[in-house]
PDB file of N, CA and C in Angstrom:
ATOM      1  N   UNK A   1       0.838  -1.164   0.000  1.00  0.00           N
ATOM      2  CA  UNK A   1       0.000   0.000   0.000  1.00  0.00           C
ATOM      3  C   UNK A   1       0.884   1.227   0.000  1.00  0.00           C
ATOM      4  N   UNK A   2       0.653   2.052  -0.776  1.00  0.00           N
ATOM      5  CA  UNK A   2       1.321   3.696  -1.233  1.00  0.00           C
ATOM      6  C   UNK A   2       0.626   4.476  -0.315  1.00  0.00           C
ATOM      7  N   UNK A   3       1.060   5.211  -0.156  1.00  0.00           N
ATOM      8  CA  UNK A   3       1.001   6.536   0.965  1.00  0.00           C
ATOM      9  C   UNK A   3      -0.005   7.548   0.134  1.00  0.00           C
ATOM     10  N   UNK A   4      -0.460   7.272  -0.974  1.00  0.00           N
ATOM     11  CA  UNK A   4      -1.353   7.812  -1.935  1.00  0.00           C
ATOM     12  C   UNK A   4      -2.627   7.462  -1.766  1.00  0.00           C
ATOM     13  N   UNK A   5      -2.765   6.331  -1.231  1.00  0.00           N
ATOM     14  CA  UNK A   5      -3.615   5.014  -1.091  1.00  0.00           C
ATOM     15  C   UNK A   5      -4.214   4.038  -2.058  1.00  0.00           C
ATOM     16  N   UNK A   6      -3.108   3.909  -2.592  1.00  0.00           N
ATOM     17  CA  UNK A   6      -3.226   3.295  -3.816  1.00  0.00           C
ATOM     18  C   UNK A   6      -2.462   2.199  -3.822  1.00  0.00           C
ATOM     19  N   UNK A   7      -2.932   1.289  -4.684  1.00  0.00           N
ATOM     20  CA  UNK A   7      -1.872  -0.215  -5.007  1.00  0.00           C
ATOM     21  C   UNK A   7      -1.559  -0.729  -5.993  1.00  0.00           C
ATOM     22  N   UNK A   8      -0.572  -1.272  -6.766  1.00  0.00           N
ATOM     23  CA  UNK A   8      -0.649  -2.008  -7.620  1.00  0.00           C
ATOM     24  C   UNK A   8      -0.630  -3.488  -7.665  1.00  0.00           C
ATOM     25  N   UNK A   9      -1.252  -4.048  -8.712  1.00  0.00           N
ATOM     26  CA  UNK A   9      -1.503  -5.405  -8.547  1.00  0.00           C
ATOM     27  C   UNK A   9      -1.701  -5.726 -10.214  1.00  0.00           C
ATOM     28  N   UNK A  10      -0.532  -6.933 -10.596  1.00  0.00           N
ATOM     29  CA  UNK A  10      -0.330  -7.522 -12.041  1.00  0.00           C
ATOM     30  C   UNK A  10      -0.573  -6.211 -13.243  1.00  0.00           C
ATOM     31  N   UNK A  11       0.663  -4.862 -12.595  1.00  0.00           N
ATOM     32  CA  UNK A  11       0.521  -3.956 -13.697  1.00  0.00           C
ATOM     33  C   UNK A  11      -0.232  -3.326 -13.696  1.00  0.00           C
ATOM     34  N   UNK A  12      -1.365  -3.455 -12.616  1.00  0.00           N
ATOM     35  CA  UNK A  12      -2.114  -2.482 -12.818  1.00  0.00           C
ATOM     36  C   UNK A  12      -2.550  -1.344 -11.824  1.00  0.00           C
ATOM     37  N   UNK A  13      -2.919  -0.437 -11.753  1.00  0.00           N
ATOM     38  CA  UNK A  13      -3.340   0.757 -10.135  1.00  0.00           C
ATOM     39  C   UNK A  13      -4.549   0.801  -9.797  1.00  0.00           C
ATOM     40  N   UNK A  14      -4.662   0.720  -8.935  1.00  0.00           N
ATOM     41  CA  UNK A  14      -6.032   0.049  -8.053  1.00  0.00           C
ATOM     42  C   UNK A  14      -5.652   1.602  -6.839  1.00  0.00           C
ATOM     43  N   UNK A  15      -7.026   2.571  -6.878  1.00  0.00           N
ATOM     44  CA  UNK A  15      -7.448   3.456  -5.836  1.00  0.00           C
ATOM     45  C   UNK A  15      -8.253   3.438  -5.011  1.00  0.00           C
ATOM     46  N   UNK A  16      -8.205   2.978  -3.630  1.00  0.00           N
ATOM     47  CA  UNK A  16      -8.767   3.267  -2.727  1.00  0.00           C
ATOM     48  C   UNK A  16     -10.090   4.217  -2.290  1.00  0.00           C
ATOM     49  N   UNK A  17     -11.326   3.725  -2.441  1.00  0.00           N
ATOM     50  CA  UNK A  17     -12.218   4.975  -2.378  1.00  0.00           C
ATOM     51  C   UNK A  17     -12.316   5.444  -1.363  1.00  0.00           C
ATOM     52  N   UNK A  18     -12.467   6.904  -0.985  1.00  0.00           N
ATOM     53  CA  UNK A  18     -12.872   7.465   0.227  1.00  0.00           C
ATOM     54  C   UNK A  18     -13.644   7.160   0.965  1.00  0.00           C
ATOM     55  N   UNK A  19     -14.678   6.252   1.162  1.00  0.00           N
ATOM     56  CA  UNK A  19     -15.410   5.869   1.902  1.00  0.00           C
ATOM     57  C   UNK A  19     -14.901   4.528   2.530  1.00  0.00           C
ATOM     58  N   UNK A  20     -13.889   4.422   1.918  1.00  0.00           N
ATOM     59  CA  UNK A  20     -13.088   3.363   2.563  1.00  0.00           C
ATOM     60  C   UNK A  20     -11.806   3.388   3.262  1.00  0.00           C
ATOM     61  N   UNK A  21     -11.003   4.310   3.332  1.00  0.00           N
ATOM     62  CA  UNK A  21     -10.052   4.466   4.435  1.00  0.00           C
ATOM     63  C   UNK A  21     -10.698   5.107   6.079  1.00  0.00           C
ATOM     64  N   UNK A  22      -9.683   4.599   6.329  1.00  0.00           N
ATOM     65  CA  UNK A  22      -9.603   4.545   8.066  1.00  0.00           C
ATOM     66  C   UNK A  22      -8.139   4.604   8.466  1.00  0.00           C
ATOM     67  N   UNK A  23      -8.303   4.762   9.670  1.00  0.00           N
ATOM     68  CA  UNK A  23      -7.092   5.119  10.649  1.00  0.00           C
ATOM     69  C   UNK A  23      -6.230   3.451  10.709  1.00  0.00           C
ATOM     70  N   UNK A  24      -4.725   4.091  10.211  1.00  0.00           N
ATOM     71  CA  UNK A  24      -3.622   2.734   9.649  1.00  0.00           C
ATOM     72  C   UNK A  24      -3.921   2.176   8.346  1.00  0.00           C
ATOM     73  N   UNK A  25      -4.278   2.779   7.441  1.00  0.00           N
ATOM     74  CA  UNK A  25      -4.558   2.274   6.101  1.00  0.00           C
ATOM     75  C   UNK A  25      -3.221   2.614   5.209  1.00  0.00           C
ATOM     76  N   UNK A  26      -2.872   4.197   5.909  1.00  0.00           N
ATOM     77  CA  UNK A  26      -1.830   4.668   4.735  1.00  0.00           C
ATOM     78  C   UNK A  26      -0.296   4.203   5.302  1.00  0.00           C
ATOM     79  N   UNK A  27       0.056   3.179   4.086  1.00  0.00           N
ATOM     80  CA  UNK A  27       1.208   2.212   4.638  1.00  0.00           C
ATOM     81  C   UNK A  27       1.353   1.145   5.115  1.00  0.00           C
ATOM     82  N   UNK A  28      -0.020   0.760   5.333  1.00  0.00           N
ATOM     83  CA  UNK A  28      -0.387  -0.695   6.046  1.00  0.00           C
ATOM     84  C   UNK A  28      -0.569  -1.214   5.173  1.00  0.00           C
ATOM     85  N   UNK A  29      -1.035  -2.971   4.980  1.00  0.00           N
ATOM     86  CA  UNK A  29      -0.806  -3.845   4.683  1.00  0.00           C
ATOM     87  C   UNK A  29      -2.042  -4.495   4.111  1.00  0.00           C
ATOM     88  N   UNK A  30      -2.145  -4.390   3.067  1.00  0.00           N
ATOM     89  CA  UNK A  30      -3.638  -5.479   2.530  1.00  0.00           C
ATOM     90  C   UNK A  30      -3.277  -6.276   1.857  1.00  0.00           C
ATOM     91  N   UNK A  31      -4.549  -7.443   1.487  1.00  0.00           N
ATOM     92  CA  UNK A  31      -4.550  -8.287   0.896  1.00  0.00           C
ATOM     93  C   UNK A  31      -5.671  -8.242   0.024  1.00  0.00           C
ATOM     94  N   UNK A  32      -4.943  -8.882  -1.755  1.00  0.00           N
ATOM     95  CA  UNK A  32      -5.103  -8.240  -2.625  1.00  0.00           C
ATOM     96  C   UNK A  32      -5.758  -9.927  -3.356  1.00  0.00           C
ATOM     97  N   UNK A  33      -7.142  -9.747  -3.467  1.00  0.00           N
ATOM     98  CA  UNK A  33      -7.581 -11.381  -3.783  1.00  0.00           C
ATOM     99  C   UNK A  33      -8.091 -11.014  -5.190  1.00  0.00           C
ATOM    100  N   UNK A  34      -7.282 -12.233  -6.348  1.00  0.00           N
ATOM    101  CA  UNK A  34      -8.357 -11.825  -7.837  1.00  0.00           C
ATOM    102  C   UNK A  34      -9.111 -12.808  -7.334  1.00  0.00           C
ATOM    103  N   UNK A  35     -10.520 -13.066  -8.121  1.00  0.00           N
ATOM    104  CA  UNK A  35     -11.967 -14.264  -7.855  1.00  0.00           C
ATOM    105  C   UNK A  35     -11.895 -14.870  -9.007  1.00  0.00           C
ATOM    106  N   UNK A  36     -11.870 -15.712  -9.252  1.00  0.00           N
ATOM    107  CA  UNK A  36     -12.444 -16.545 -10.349  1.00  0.00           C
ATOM    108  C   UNK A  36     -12.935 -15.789 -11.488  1.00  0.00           C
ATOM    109  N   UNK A  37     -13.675 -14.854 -11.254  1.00  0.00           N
ATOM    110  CA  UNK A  37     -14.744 -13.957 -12.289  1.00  0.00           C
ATOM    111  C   UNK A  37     -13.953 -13.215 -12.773  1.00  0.00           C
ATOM    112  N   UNK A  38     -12.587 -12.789 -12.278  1.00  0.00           N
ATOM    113  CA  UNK A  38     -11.729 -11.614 -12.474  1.00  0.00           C
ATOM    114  C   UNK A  38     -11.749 -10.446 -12.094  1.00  0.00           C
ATOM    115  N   UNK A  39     -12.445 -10.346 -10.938  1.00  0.00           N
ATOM    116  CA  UNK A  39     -12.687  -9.127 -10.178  1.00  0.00           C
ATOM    117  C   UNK A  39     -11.676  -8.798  -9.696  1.00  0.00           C
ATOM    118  N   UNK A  40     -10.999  -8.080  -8.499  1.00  0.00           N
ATOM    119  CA  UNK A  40     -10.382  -7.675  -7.713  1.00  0.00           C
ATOM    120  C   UNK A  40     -10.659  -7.425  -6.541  1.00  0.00           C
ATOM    121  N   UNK A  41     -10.447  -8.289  -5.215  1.00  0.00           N
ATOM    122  CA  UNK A  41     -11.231  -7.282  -3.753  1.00  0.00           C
ATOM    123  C   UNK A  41     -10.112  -7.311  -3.046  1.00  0.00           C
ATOM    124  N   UNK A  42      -9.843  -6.124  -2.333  1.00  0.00           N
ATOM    125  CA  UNK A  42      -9.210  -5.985  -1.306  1.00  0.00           C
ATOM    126  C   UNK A  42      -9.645  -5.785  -0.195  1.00  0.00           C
ATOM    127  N   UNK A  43      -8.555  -6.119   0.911  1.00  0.00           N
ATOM    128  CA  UNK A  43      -9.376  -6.478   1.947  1.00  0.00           C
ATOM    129  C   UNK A  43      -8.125  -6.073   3.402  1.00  0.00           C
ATOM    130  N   UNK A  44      -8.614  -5.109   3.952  1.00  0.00           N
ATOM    131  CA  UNK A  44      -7.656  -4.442   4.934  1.00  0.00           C
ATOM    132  C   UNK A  44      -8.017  -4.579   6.282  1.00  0.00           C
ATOM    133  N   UNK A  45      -7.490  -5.705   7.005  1.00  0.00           N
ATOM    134  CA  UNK A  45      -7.694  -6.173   8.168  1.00  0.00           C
ATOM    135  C   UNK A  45      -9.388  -6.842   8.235  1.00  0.00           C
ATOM    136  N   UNK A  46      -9.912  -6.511   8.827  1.00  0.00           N
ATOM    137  CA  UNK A  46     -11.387  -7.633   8.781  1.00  0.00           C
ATOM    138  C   UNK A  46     -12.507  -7.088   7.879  1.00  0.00           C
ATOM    139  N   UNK A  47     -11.861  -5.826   6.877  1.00  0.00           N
ATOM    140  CA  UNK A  47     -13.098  -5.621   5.981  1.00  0.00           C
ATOM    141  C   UNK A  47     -12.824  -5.656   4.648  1.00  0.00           C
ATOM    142  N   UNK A  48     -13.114  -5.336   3.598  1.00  0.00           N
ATOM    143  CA  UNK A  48     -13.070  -5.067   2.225  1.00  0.00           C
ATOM    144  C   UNK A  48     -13.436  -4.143   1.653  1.00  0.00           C
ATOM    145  N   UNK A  49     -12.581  -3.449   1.158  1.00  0.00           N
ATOM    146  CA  UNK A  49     -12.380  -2.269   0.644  1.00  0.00           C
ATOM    147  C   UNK A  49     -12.310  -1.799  -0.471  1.00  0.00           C
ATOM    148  N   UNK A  50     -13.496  -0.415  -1.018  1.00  0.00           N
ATOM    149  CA  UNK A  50     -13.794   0.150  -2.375  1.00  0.00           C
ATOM    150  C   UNK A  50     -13.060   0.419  -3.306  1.00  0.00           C
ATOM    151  N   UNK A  51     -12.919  -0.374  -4.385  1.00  0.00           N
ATOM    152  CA  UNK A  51     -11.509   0.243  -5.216  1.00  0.00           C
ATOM    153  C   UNK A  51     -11.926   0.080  -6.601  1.00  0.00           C
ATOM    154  N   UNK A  52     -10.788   1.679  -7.170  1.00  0.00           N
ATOM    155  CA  UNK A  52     -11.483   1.074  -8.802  1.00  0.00           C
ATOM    156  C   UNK A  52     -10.188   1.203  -9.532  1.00  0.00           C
ATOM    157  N   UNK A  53     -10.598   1.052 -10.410  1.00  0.00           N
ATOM    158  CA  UNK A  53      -8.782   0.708 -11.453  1.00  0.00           C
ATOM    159  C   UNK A  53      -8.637   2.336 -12.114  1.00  0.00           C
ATOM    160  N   UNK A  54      -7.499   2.008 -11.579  1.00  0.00           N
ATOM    161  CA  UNK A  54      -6.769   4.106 -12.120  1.00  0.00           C
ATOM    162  C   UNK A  54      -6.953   4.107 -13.909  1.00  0.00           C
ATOM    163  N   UNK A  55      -6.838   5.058 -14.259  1.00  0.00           N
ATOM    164  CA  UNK A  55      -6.685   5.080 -15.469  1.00  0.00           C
ATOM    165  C   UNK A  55      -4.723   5.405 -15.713  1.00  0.00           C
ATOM    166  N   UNK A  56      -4.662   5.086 -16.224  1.00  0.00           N
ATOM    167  CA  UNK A  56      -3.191   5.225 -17.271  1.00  0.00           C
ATOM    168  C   UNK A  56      -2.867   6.485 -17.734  1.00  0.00           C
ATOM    169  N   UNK A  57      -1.896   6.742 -16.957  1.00  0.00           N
ATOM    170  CA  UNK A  57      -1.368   8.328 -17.176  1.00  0.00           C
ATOM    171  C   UNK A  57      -0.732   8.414 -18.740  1.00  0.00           C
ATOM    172  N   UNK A  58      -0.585   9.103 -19.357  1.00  0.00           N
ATOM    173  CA  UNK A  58       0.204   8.969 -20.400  1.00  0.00           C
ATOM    174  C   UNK A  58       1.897   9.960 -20.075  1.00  0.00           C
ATOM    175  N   UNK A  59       2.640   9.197 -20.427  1.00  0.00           N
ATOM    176  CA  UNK A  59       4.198   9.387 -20.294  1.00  0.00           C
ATOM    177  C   UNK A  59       4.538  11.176 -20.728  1.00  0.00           C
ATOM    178  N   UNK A  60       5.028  11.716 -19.673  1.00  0.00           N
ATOM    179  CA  UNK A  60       5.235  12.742 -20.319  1.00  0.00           C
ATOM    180  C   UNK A  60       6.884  12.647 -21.250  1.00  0.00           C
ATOM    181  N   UNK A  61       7.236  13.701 -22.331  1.00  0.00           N
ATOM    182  CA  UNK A  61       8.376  13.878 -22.530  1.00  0.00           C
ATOM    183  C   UNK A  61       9.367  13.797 -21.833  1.00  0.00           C
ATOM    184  N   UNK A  62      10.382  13.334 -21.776  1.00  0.00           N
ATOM    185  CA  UNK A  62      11.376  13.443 -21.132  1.00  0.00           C
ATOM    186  C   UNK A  62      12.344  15.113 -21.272  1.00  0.00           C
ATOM    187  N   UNK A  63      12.406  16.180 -19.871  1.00  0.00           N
ATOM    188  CA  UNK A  63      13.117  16.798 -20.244  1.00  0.00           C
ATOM    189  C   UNK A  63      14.529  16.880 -20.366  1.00  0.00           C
ATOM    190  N   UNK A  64      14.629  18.233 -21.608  1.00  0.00           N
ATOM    191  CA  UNK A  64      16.076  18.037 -22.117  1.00  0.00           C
ATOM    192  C   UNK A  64      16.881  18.362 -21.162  1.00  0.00           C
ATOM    193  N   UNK A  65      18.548  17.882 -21.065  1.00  0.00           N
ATOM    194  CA  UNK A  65      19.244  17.291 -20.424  1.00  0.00           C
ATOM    195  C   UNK A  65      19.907  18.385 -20.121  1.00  0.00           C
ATOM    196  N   UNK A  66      20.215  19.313 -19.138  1.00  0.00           N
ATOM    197  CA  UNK A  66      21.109  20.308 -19.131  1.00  0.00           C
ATOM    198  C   UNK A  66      22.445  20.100 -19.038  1.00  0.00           C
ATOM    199  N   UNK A  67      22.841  20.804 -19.735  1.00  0.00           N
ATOM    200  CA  UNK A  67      24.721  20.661 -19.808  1.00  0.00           C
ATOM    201  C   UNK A  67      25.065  20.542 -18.677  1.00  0.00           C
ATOM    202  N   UNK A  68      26.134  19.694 -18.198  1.00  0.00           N
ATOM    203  CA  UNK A  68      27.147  19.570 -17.778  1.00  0.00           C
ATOM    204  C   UNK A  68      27.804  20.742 -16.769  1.00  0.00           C
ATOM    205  N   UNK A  69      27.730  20.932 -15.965  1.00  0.00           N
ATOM    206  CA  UNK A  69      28.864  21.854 -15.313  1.00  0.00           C
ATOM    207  C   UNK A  69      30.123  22.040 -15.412  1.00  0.00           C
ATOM    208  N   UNK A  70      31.005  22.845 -15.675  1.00  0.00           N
ATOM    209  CA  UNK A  70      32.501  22.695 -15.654  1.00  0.00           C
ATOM    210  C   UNK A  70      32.498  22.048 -14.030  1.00  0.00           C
ATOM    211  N   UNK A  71      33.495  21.453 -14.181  1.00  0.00           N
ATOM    212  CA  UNK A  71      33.744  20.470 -12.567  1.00  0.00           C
ATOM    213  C   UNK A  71      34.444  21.058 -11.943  1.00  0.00           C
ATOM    214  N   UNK A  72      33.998  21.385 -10.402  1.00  0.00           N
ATOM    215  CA  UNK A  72      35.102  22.735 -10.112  1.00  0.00           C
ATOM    216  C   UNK A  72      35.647  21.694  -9.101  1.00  0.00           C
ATOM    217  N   UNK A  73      37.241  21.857  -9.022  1.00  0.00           N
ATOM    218  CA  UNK A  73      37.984  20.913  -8.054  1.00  0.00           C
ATOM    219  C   UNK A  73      38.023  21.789  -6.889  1.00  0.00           C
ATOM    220  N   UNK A  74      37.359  22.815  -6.444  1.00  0.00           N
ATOM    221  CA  UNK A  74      37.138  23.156  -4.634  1.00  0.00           C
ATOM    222  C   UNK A  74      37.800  24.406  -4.949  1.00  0.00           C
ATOM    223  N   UNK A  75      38.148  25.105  -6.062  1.00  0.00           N
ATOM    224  CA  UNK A  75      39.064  26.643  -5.655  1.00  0.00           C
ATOM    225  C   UNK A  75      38.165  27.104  -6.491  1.00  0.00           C
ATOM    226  N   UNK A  76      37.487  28.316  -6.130  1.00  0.00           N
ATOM    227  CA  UNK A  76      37.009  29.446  -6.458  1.00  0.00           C
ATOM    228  C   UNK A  76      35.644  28.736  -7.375  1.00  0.00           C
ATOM    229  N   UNK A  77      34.575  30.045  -7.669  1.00  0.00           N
ATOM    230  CA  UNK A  77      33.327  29.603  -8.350  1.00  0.00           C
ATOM    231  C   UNK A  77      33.363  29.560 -10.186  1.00  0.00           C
ATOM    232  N   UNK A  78      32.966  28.471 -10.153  1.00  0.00           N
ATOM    233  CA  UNK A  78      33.135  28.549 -12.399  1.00  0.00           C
ATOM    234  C   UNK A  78      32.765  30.071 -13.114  1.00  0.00           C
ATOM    235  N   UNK A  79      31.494  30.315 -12.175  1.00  0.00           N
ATOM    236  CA  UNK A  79      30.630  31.907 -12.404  1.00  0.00           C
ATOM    237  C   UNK A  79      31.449  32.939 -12.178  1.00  0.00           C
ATOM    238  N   UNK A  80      31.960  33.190 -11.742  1.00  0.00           N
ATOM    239  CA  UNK A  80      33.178  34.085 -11.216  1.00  0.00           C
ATOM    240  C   UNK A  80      34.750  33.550 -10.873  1.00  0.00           C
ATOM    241  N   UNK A  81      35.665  34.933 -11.634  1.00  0.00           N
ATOM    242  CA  UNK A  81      36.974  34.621 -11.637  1.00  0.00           C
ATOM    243  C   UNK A  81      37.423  34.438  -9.946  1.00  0.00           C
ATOM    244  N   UNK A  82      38.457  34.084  -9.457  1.00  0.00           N
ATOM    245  CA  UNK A  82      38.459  34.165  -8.208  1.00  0.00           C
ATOM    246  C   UNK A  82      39.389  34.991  -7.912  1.00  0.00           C
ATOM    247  N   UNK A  83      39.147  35.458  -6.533  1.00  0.00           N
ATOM    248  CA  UNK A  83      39.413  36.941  -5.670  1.00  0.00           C
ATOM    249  C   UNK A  83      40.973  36.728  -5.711  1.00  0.00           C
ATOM    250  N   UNK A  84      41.752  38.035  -5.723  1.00  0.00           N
ATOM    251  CA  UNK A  84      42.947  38.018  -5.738  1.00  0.00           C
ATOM    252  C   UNK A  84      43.703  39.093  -5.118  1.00  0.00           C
ATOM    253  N   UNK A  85      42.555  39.113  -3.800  1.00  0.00           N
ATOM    254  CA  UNK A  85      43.036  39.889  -2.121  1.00  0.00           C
ATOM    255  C   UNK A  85      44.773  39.523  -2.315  1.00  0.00           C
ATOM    256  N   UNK A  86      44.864  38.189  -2.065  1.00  0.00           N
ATOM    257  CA  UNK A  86      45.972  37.818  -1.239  1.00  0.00           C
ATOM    258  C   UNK A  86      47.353  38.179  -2.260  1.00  0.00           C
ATOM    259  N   UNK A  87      47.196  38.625  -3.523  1.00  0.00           N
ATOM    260  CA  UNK A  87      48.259  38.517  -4.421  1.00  0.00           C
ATOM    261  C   UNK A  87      49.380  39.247  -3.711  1.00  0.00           C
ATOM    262  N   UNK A  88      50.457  39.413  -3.454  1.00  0.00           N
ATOM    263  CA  UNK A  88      51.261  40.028  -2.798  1.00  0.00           C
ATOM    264  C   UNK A  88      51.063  40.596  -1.909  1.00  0.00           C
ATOM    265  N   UNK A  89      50.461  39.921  -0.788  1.00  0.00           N
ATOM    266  CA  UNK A  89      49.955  39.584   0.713  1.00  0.00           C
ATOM    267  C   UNK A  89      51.407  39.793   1.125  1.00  0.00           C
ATOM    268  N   UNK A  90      52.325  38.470   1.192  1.00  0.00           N
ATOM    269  CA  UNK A  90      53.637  38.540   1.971  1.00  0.00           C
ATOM    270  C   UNK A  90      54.288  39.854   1.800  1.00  0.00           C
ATOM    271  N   UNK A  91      54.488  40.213   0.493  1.00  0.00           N
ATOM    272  CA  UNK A  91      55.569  41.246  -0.335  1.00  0.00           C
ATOM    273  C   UNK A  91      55.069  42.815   0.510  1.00  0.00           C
ATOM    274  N   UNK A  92      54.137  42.585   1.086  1.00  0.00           N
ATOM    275  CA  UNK A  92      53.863  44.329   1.352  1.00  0.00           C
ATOM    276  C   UNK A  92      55.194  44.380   2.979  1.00  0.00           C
ATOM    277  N   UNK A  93      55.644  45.815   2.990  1.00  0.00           N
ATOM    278  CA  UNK A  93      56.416  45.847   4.283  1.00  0.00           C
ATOM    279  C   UNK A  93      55.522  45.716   5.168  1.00  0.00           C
ATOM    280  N   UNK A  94      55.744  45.406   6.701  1.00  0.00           N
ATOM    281  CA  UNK A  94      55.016  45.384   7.357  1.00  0.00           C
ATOM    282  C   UNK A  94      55.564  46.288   8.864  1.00  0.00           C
ATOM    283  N   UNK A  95      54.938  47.027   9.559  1.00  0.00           N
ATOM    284  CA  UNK A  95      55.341  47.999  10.808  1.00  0.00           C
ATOM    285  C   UNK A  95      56.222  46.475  11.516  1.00  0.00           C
ATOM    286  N   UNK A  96      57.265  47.419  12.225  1.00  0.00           N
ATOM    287  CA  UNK A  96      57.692  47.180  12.812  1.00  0.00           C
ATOM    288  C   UNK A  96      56.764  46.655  14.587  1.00  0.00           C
ATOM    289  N   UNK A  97      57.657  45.522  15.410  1.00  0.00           N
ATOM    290  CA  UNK A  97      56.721  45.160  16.673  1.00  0.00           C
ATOM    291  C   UNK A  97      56.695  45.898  17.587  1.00  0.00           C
ATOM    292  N   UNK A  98      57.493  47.256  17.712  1.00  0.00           N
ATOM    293  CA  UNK A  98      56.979  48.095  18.581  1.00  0.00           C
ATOM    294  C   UNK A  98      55.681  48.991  17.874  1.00  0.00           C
ATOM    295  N   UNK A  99      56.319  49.200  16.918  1.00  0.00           N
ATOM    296  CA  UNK A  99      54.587  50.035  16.004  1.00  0.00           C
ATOM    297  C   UNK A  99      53.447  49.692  16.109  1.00  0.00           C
ATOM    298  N   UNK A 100      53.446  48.313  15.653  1.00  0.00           N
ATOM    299  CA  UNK A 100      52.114  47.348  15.851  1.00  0.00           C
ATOM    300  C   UNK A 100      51.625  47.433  17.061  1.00  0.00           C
ATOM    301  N   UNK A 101      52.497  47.462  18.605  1.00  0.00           N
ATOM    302  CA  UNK A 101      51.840  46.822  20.119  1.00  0.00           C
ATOM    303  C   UNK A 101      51.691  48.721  20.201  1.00  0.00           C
ATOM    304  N   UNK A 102      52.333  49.564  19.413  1.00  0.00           N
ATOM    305  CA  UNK A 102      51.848  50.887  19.826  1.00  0.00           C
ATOM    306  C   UNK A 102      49.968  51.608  19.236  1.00  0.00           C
ATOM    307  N   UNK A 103      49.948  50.640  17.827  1.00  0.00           N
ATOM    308  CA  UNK A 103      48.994  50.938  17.039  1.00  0.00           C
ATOM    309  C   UNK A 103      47.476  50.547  17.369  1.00  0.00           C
ATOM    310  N   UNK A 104      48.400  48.971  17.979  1.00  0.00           N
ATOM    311  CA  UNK A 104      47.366  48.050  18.988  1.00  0.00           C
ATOM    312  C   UNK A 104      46.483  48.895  20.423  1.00  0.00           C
ATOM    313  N   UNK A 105      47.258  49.602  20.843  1.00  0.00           N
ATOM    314  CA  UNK A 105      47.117  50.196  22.680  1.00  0.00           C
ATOM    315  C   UNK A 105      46.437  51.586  21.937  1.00  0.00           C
ATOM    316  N   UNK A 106      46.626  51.777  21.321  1.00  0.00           N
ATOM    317  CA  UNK A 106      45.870  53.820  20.830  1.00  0.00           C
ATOM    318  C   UNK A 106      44.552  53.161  20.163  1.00  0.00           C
ATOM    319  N   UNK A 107      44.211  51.708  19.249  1.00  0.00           N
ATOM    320  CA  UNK A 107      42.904  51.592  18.956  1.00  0.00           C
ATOM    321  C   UNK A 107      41.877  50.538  19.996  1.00  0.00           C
ATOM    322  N   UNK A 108      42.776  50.833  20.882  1.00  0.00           N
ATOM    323  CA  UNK A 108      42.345  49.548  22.079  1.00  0.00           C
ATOM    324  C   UNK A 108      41.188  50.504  23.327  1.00  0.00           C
TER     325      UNK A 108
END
């Protein structure tokens, strides 16, 4: 049983009528008897239950396939070039360690 309340049985979809669910139906467990005549009854715990045969959806198109992503190996985004803050990061001079612990204490 589908969470739809629906079943299939030899290919085919079998719906649950509303006057026939109850509390533990959706996900639970029936039993699915053909008769001799070729009917279908189902039967969910001690009763038997309203069902009629779905009709047949027709297949939609399959949609078209979108390209491919360039494969990014983890540095920077394909959409954008990446940032180049750090380019001569080391190369700049840098204050001296009394400057810095002085620059530090006047914005402190």
């Amino acid at each position: 049983m589908k969470n739809d309340y629906t079943i299939q049985f030899e290919g085919h979809r079998y719906g649950i009528g509303a006057e026939s669910i109850s509390t533990g139906l959706r996900g639970g467990e029936v039993r699915v008897e053909k008769r001799l005549d070729g009917t279908v009854a189902v039967r969910f715990r001690d009763r038997y239950l309203g069902v009629t045969r779905c009709a047949v959806a027709a297949k939609a198109a399959a949609p078209a396939k979108p390209k491919a992503a360039a494969r990014n190996s983890g540095k920077g985004s394909p959409q954008r070039p990446k940032s180049g803050w750090m380019n001569g990061f080391w190369k700049k001079p840098a204050p001296s360690l009394e400057k810095a612990i002085e620059i530090a204490n006047a914005t402190s």
